[in-house]
Protein backbone atom coordinates (compact mmCIF):
# COMPACT_ATOMS: atom_id res chain seq x y z
CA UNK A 1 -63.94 -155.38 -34.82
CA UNK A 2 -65.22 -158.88 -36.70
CA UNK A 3 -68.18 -159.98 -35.33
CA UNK A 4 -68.42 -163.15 -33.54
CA UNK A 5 -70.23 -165.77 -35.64
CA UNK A 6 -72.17 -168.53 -33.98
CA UNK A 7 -72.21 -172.07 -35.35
CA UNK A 8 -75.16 -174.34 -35.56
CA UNK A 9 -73.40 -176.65 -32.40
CA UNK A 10 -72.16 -174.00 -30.89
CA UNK A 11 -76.00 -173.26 -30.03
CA UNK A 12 -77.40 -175.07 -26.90
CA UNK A 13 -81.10 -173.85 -27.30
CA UNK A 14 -83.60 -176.10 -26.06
CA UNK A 15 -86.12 -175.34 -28.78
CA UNK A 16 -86.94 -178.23 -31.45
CA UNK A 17 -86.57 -176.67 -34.96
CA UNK A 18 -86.75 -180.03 -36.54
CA UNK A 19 -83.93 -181.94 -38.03
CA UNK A 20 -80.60 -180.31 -39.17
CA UNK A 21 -80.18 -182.12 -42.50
CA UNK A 22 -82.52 -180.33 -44.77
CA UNK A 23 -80.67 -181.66 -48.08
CA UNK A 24 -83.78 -183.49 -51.10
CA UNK A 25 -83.78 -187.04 -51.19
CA UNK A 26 -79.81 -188.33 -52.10
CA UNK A 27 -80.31 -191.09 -55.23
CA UNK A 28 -78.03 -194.17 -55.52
CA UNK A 29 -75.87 -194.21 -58.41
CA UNK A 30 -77.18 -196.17 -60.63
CA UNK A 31 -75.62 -199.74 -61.45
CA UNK A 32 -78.81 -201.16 -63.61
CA UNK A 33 -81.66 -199.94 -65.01
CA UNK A 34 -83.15 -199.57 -62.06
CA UNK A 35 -83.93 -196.23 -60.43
CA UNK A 36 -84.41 -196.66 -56.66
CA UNK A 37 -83.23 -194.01 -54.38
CA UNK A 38 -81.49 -193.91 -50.96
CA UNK A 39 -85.07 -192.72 -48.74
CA UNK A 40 -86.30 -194.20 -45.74
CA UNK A 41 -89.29 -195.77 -47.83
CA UNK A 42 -88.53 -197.81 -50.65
CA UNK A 43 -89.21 -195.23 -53.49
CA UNK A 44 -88.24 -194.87 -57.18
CA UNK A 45 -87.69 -192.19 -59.29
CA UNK A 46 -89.84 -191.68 -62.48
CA UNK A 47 -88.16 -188.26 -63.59
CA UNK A 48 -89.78 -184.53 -63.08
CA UNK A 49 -89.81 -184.82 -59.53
CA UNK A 50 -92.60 -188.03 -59.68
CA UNK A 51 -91.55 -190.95 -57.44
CA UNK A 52 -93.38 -194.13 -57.11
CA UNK A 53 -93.04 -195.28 -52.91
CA UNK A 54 -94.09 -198.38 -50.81
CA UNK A 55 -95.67 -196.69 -48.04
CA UNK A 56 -97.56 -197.62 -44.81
CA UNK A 57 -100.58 -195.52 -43.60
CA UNK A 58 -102.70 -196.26 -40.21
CA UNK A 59 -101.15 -199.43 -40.37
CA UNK A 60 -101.86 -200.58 -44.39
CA UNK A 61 -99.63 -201.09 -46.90
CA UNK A 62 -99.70 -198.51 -50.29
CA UNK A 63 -98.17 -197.75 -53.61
CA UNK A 64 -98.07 -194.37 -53.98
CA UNK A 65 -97.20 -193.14 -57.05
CA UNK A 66 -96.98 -189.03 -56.54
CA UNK A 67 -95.54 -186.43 -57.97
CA UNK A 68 -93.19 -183.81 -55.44
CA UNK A 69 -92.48 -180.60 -54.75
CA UNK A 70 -89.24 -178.89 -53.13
CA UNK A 71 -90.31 -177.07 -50.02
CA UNK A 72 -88.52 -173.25 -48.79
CA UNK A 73 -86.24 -175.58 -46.99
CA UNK A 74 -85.38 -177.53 -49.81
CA UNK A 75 -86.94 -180.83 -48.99
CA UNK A 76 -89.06 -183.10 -51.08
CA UNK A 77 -92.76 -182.67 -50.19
CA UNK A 78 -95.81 -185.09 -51.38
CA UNK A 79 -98.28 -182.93 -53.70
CA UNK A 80 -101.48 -183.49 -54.38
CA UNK A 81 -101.37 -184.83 -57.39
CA UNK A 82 -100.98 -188.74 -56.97
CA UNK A 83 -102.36 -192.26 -56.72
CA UNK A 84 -102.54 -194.52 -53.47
CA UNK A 85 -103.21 -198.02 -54.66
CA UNK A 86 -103.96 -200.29 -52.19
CA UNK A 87 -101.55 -204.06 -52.84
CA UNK A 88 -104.86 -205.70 -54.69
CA UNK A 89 -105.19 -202.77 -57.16
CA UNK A 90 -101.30 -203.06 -57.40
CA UNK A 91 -101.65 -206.35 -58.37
CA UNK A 92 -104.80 -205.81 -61.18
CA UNK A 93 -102.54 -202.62 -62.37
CA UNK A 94 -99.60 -205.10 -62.87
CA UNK A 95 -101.82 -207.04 -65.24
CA UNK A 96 -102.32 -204.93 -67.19
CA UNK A 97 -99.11 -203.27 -67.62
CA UNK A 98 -98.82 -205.74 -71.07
CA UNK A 99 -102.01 -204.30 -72.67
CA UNK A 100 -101.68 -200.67 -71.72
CA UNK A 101 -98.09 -200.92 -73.42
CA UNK A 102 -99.41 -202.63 -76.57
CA UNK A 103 -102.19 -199.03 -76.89
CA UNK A 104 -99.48 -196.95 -76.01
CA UNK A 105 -97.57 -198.43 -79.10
CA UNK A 106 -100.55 -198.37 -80.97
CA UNK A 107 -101.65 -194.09 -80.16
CA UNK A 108 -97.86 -193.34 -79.91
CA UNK A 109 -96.89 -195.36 -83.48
């Protein structure tokens, strides 16, 4: 006799095992250069599983540029391995986007 399988609504336990979509982070195609991603934060994706995300933490703004790591369950996870810079450093790391590309150019020929 085939058993009786149970689905996941057919189950009316009261216990919270956390939410029921436990699919990675879904990207947008992409139109544009751009590589922002469909998240609840607005986050972009650098390649190799490092994402660069406007965060808020005990109440102050962030960029946190991290890299991530796919849990058992199969969802993205911050690592360790990461910057949190605060909107001034933001700004000072901005300005100096121009000069770190010219050394790059210069080490990388």
């Amino acid at each position: 006799m085939p058993k009786n399988k149970k689905s996941k609504k057919d189950d009316t336990s009261d216990s919270d095992s956390g939410p029921d979509d436990r699919e990675p982070v879904k990207k947008k195609p992409k139109t544009d250069n751009s590589s922002r991603t469909d998240d609840e934060e607005p986050t972009w994706d650098l390649g190799k599983n490092r994402y660069v995300k406007v965060t808020q933490f005990k109440g102050k703004t962030y960029v946190n540029i991290r890299e991530f790591y796919l849990d058992a369950g199969g969802d993205l996870k911050p690592g360790k391995k990461g910057l949190m810079l605060t909107p001034e450093q933001w700004q000072k790391f901005k300005a100096s986007v121009e000069e770190i590309d010219e050394e790059v150019k210069k080490i990388s020929g």
